[in-house]
Protein backbone atom coordinates (compact mmCIF):
# COMPACT_ATOMS: atom_id res chain seq x y z
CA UNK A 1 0.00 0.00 0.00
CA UNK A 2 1.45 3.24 -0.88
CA UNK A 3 1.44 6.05 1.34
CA UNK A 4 0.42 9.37 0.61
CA UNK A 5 1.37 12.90 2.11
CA UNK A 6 -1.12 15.70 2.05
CA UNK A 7 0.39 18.77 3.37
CA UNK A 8 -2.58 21.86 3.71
CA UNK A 9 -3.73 24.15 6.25
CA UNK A 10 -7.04 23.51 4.79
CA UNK A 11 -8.68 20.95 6.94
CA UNK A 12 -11.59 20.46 3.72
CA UNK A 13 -9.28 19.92 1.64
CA UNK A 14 -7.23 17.30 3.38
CA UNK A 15 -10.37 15.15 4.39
CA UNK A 16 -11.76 15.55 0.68
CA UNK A 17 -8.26 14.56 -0.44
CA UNK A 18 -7.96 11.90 1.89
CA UNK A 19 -11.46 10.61 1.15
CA UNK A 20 -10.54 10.19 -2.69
CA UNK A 21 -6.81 8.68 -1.44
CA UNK A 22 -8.10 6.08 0.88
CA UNK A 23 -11.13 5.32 -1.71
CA UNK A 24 -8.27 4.08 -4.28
CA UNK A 25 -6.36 2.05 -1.63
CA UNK A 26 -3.91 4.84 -0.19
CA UNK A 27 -2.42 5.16 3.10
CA UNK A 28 -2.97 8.51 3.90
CA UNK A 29 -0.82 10.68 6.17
CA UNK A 30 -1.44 14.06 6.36
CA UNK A 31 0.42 17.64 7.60
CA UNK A 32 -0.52 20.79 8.28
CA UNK A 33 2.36 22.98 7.93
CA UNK A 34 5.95 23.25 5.98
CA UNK A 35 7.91 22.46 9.37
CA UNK A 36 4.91 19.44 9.87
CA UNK A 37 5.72 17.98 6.59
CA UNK A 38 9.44 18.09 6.70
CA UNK A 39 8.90 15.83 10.32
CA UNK A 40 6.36 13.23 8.08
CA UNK A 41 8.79 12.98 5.39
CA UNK A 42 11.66 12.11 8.08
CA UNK A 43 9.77 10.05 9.93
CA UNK A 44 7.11 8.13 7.78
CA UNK A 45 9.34 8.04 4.42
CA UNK A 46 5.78 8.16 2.23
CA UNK A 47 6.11 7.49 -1.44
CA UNK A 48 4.61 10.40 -2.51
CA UNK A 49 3.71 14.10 -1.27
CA UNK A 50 0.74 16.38 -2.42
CA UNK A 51 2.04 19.34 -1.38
CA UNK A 52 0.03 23.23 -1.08
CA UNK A 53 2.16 26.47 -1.79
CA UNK A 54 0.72 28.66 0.45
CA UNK A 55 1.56 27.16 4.12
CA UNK A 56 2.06 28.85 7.52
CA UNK A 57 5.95 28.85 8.28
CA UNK A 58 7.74 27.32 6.04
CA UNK A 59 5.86 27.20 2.61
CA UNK A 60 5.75 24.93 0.14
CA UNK A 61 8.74 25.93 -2.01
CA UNK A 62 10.49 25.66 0.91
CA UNK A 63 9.79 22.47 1.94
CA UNK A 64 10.18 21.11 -1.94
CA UNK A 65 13.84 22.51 -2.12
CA UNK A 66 14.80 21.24 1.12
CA UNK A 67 13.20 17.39 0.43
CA UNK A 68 15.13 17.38 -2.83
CA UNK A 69 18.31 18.34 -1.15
CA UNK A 70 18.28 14.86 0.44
CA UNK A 71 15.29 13.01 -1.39
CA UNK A 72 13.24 11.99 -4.65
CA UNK A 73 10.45 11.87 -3.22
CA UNK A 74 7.66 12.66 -5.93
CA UNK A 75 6.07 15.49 -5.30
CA UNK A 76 2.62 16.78 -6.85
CA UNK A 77 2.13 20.91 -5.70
CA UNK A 78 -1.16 22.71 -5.41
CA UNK A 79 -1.42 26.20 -5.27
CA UNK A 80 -4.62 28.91 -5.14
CA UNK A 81 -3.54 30.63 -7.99
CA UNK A 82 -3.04 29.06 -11.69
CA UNK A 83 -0.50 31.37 -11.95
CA UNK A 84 2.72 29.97 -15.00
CA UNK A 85 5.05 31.60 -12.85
CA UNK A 86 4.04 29.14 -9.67
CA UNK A 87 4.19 26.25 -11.72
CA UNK A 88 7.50 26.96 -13.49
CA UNK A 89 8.54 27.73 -10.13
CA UNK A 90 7.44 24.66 -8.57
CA UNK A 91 8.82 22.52 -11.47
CA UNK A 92 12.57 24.07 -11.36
CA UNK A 93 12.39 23.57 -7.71
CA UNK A 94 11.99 19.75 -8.35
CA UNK A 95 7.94 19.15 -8.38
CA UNK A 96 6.73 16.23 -10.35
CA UNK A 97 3.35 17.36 -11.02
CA UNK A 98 1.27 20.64 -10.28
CA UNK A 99 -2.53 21.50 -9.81
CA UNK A 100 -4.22 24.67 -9.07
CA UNK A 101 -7.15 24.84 -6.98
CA UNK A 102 -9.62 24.57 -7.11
CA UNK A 103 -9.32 21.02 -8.40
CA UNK A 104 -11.44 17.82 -9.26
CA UNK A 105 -10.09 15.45 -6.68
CA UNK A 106 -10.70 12.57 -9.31
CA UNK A 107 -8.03 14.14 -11.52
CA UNK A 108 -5.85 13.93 -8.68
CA UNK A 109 -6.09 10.83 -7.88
CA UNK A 110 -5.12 10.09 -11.73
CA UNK A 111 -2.18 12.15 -11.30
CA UNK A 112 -0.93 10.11 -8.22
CA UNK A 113 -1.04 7.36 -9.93
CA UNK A 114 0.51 8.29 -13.08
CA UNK A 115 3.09 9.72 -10.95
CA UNK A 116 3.87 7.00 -8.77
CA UNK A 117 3.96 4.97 -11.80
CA UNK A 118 6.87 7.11 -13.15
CA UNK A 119 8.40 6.48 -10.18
CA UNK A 120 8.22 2.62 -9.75
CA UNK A 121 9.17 2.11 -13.39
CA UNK A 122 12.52 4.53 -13.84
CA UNK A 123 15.42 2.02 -14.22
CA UNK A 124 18.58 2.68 -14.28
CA UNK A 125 20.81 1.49 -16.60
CA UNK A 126 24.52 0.53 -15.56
CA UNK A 127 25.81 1.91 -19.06
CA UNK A 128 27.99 5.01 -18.57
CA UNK A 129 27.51 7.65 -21.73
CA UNK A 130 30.79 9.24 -22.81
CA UNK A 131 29.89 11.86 -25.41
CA UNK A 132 33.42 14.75 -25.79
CA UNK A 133 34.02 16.14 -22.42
CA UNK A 134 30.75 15.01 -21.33
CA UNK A 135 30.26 11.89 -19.17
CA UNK A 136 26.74 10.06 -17.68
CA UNK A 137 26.72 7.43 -15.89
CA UNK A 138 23.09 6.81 -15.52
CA UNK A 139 23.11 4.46 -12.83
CA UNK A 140 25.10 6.33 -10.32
CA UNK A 141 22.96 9.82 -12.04
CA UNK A 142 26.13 11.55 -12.28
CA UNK A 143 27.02 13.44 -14.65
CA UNK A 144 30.56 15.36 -15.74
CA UNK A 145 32.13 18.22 -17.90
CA UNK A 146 35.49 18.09 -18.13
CA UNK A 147 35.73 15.66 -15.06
CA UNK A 148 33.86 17.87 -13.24
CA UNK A 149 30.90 17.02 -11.58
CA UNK A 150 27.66 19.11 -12.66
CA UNK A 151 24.65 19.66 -10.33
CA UNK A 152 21.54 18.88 -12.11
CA UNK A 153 17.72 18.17 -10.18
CA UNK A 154 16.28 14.80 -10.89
CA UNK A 155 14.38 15.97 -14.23
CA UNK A 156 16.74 17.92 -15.32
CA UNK A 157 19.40 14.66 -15.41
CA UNK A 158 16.32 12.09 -16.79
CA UNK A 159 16.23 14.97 -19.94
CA UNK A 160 20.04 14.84 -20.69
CA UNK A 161 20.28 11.21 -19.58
CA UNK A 162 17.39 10.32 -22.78
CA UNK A 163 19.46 13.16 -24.64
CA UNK A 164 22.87 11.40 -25.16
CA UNK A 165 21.14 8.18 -25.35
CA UNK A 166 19.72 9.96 -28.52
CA UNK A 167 22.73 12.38 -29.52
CA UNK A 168 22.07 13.79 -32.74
CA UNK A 169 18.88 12.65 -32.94
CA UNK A 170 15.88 15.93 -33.60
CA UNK A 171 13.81 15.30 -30.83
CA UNK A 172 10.35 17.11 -30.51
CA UNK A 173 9.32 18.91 -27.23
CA UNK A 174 6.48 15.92 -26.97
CA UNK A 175 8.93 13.89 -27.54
CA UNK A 176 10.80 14.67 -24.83
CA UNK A 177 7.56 15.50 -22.52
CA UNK A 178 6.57 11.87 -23.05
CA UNK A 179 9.80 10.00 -22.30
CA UNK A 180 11.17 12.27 -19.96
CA UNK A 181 7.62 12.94 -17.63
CA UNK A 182 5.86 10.02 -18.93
CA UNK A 183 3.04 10.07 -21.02
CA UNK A 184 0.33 10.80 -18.23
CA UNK A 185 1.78 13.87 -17.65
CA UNK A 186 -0.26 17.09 -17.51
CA UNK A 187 1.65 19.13 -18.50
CA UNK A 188 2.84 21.50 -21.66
CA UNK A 189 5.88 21.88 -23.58
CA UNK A 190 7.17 24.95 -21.75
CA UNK A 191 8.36 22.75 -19.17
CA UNK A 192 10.54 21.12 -21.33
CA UNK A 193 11.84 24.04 -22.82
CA UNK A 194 12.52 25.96 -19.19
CA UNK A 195 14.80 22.49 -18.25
CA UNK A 196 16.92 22.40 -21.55
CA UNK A 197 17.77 25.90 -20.56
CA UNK A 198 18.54 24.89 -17.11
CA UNK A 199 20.76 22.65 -18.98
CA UNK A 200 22.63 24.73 -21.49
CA UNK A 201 23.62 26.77 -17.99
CA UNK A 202 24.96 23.83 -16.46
CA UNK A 203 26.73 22.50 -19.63
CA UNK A 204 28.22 26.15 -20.54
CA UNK A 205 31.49 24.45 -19.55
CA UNK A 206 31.02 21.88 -22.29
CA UNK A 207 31.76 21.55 -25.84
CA UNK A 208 28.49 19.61 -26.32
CA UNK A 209 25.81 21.52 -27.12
CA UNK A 210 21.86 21.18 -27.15
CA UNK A 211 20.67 23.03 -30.07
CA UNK A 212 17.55 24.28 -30.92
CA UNK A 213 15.76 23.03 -34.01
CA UNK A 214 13.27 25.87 -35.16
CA UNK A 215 9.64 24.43 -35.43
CA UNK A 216 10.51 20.64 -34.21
CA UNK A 217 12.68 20.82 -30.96
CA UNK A 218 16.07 20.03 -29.50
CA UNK A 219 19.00 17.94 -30.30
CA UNK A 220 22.38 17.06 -28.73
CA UNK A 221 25.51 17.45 -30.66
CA UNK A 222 29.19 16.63 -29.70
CA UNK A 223 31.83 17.35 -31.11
């Protein structure tokens, strides 16, 4: 049985959210603050967090940045607003998924489960990717420039892991979207383009490039 965080100050929302959860077979902790969540995820160890924005203390930006410093934990982030900026926000920070309120709770409970599938089926391959200066070893998720270790958030090393298993290959933004978030995802192709410049900043070092491809999307070339 997997178990489920749901960190809001909004006691309807947590029951209605743990209503849905438990309906569908989920363990179903819950939280009602940033510093409240950070103790659940500690203690508990769930398998996946729904997590609101707007929390007393610590909010949740603060508590995604600081579970990703130490954890994988997928995350799905509500918010109030249906703001871009929040979700591009949220997704930079490390989020898997994002909703704005106010939402169907049957749509979440979809997006659980497509995320925790995600989750339980990312393997990782013990091949190690040598492409110039630029070296991935996809089962340790490290990844090099010169010898140098980069720092790259978990999506943002899935994109250029499936990029130089592809290199040279024009890849399209759904392309990407599908392999890279899965094909459940609900998302748009802005997110993809927001992490491949993430990227190029991290691989400035690097005489591999990701180019863009006017009209079609991204490819990476070495030299």
């Amino acid at each position: 049985m997997a178990k489920v965080l749901v960190v809001d100050d909004e006691a309807n929302i947590v029951e209605l959210v743990r209503h849905y959860l438990r309906n569908e077979g989920y363990e179903v902790l819950t939280a009602a603050d940033g510093r409240a969540a950070l103790d659940r995820v500690r203690q508990d160890q769930p398998d996946l967090m729904v997590l609101d924005i707007m929390l007393p203390g610590l909010d949740g930006w603060e508590v995604c940045k600081q579970v990703r410093q130490v954890s994988r934990l997928p995350i799905i982030m509500l918010t109030a607003r249906g703001d871009d900026v929040d979700k591009i926000v949220g997704l930079e920070l490390g989020a898997d998924d994002y909703m704005a309120k106010p939402f169907n709770p049957r749509e979440l409970v979809a997006r659980v489960k497509a995320v925790l599938r995600r989750a339980d089926g990312v393997k990782s391959p013990t091949t190690v990717v040598s492409l110039g200066d630029l070296r991935v070893d996809t089962a340790r998720r490290e990844a090099l420039v010169k010898g140098q270790p980069i720092t790259l958030r978990a999506k943002e090393f899935d994109l250029l892991a499936y990029l130089v298993q592809n290199p040279g290959l024009v890849l399209s933004r759904e392309q990407l979207l599908n392999a890279v978030w899965g094909y459940d995802f609900y998302g748009d192709t802005r997110t993809v383009d927001v992490h491949v410049a993430h990227l190029r900043d991290k691989l400035a070092a690097s005489a591999v490039t990701i180019e863009t491809v006017w009209g079609v999307g991204y490819k990476l070339v070495a030299p």
